[in-house]
C-alpha atoms as a PDB file:
ATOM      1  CA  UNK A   1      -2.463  -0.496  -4.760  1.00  0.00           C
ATOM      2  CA  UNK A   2      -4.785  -0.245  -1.760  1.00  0.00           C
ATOM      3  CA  UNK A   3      -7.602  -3.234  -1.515  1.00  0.00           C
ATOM      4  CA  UNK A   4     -10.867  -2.290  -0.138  1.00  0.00           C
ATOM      5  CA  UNK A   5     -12.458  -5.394   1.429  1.00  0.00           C
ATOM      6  CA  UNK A   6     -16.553  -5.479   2.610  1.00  0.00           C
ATOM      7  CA  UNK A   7     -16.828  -7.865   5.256  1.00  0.00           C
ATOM      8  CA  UNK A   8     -20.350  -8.919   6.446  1.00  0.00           C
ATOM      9  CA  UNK A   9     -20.248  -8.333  10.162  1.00  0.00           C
ATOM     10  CA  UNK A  10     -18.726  -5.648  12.164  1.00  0.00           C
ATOM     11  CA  UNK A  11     -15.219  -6.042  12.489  1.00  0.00           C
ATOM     12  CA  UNK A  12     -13.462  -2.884  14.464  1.00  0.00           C
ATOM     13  CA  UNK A  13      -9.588  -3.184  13.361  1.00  0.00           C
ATOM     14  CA  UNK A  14      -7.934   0.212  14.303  1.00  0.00           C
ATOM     15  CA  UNK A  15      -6.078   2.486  11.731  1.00  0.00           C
ATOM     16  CA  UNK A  16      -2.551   1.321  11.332  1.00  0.00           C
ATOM     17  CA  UNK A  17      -2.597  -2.051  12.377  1.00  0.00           C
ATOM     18  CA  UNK A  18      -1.324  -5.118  10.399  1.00  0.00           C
ATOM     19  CA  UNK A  19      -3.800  -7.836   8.884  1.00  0.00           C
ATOM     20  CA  UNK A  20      -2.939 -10.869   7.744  1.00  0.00           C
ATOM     21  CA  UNK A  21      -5.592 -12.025   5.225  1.00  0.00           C
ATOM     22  CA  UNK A  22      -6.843 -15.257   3.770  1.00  0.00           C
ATOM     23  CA  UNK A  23      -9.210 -15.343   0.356  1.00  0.00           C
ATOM     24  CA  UNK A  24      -9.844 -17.294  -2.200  1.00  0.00           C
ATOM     25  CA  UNK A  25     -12.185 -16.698  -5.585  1.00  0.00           C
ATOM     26  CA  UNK A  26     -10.928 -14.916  -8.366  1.00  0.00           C
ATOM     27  CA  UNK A  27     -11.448 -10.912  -7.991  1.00  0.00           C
ATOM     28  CA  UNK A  28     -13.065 -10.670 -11.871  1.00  0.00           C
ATOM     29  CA  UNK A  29     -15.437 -13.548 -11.366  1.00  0.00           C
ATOM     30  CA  UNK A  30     -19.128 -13.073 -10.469  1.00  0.00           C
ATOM     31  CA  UNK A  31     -19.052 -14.255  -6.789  1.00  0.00           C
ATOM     32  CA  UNK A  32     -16.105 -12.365  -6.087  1.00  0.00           C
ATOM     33  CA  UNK A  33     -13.808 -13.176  -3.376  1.00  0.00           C
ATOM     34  CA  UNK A  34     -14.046 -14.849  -0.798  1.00  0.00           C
ATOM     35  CA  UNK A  35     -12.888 -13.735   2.900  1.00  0.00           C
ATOM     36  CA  UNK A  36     -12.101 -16.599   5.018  1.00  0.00           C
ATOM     37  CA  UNK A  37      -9.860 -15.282   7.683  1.00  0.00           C
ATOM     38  CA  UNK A  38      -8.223 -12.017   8.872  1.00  0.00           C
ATOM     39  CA  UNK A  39      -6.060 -11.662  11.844  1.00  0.00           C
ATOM     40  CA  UNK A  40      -5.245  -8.692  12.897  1.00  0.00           C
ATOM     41  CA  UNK A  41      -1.487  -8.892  13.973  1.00  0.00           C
ATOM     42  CA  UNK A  42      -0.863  -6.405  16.337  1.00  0.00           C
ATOM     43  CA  UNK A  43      -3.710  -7.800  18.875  1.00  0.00           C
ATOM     44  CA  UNK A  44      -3.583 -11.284  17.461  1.00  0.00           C
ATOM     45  CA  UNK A  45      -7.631 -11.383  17.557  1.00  0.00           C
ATOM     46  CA  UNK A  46      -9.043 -13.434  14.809  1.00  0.00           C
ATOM     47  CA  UNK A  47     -11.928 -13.161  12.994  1.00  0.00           C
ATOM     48  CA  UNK A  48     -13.215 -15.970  10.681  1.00  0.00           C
ATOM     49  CA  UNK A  49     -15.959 -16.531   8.129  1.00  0.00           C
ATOM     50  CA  UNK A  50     -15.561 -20.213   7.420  1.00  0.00           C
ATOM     51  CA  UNK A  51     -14.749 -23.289   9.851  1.00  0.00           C
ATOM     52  CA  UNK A  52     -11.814 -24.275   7.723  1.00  0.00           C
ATOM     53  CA  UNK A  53      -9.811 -22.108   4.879  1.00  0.00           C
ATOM     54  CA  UNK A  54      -9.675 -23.708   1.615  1.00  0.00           C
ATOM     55  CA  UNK A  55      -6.435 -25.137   0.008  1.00  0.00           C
ATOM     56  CA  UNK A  56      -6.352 -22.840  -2.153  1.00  0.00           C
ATOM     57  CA  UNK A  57      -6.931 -19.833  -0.442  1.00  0.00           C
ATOM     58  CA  UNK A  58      -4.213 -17.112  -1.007  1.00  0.00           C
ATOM     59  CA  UNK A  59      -2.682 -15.522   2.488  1.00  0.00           C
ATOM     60  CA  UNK A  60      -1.631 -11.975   2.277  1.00  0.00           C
ATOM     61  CA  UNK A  61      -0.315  -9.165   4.945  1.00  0.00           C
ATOM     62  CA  UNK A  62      -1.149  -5.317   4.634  1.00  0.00           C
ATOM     63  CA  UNK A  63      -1.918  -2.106   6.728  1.00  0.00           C
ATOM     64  CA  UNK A  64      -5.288  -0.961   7.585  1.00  0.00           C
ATOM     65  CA  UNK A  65      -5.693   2.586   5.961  1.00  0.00           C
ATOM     66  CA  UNK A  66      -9.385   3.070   6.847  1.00  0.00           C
ATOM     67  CA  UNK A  67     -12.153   1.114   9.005  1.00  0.00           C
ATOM     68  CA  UNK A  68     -15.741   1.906   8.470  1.00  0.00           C
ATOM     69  CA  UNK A  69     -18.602   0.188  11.004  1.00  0.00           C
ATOM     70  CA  UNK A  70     -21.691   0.491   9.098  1.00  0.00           C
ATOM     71  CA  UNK A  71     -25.516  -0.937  11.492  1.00  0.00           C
ATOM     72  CA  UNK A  72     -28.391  -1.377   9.444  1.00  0.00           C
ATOM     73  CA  UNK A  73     -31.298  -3.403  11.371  1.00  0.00           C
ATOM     74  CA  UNK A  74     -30.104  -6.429  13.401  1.00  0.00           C
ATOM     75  CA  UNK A  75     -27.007  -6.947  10.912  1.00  0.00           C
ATOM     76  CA  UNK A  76     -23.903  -4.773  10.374  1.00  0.00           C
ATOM     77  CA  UNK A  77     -21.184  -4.601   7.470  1.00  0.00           C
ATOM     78  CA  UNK A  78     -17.194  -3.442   7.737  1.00  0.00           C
ATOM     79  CA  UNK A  79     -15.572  -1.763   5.052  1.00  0.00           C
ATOM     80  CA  UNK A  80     -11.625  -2.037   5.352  1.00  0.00           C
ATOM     81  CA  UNK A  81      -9.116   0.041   3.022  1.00  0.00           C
ATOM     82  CA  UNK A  82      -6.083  -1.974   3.438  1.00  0.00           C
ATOM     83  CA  UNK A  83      -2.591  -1.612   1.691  1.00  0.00           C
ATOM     84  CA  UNK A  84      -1.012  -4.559   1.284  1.00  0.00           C
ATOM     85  CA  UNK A  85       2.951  -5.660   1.688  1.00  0.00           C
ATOM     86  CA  UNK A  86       4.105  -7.497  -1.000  1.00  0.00           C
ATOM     87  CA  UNK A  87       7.934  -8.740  -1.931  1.00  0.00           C
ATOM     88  CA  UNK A  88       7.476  -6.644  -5.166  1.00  0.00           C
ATOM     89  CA  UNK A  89       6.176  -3.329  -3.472  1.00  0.00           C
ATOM     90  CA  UNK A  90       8.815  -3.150  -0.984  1.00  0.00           C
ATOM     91  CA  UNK A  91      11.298  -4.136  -3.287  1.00  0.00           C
ATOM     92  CA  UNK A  92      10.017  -1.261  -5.499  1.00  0.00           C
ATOM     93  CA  UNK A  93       9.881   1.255  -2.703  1.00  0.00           C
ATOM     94  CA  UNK A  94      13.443   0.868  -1.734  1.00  0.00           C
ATOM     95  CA  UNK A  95      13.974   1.164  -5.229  1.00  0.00           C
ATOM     96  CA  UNK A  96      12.781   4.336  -5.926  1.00  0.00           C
ATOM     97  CA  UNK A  97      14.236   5.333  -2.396  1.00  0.00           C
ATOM     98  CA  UNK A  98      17.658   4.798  -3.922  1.00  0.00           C
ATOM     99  CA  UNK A  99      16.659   6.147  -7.786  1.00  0.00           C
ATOM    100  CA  UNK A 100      16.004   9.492  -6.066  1.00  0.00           C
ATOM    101  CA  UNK A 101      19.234   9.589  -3.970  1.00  0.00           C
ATOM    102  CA  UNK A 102      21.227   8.986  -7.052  1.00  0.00           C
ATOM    103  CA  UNK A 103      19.298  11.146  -9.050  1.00  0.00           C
ATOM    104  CA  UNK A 104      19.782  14.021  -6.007  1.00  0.00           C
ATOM    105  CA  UNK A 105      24.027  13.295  -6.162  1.00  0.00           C
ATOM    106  CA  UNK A 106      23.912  13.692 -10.018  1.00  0.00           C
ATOM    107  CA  UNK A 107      22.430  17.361  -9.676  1.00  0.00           C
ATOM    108  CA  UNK A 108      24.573  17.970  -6.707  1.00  0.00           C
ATOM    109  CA  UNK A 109      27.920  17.127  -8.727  1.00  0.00           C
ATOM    110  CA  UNK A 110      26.473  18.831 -12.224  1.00  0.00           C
ATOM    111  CA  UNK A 111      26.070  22.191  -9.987  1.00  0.00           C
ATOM    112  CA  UNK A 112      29.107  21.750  -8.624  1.00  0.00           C
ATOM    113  CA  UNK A 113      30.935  21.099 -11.682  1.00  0.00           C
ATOM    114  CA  UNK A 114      28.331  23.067 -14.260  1.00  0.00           C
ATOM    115  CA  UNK A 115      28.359  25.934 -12.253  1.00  0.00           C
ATOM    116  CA  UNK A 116      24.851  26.563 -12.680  1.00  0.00           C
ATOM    117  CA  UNK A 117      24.821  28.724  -9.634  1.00  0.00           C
ATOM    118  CA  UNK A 118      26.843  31.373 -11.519  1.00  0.00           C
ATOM    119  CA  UNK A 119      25.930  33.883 -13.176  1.00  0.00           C
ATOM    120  CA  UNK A 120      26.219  33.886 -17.527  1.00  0.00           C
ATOM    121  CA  UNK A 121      29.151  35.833 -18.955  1.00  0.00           C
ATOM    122  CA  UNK A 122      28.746  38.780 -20.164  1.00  0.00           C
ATOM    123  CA  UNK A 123      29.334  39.304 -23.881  1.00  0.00           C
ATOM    124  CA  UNK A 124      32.592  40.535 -24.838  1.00  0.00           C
ATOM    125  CA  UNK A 125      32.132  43.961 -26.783  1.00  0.00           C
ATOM    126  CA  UNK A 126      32.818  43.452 -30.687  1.00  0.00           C
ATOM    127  CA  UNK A 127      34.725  45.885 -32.528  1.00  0.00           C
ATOM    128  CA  UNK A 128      33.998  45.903 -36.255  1.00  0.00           C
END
């Protein structure tokens, strides 16, 4: 599932590139979370919010889908759409990858053994 992030600041991170970021905060509480790093790790330029990250802040990776620079006034505001790597998602992806190829030999053997590439036979003529 892809994360969009708003980041006060303008924070130019190009399409395709790998983030690593760290937040902390739960997502369903009222202040939200909480952006205290991101590195962008293809460059290795790092931006930061805070002078130190929290113990508790949670560190993830993903791939910047979309980067948009927004300048009102003096200030400025980033929104990132980032899709994140995570054990689970690639574990799922290869998955699927390999559900399909099975799925692919299964019909490939039925035709070949179902014949469903040949024609029905034709009824045999009944004498009564």
């Amino acid at each position: 599932m892809d994360r969009s992030i708003l980041l006060n600041g303008t924070v130019s991170i190009p399409l395709g590139h790998r983030v690593e970021v760290s937040e902390s905060g739960a997502a369903d509480s009222a202040a939200g979370v909480r952006i205290h790093t991101m590195v962008d790790l293809d460059t290795g330029v790092e931006h930061r919010w805070d002078e130190h990250r929290p113990a508790d802040a949670v560190i993830w990776t993903g791939r910047v889908l979309q980067c948009s620079v927004r300048f009102s006034g003096n200030a400025g505001e980033t929104l990132l759409l980032i899709d994140p790597f995570t054990p689970g998602a690639l574990g799922a992806k290869a998955a699927l990858r390999g559900a399909d190829a099975a799925a692919d030999a299964a019909k490939a053997e039925a035709d070949r053994w179902g014949g469903a590439d040949r024609p029905p036979p034709e009824p045999e003529e009944r004498f009564w």
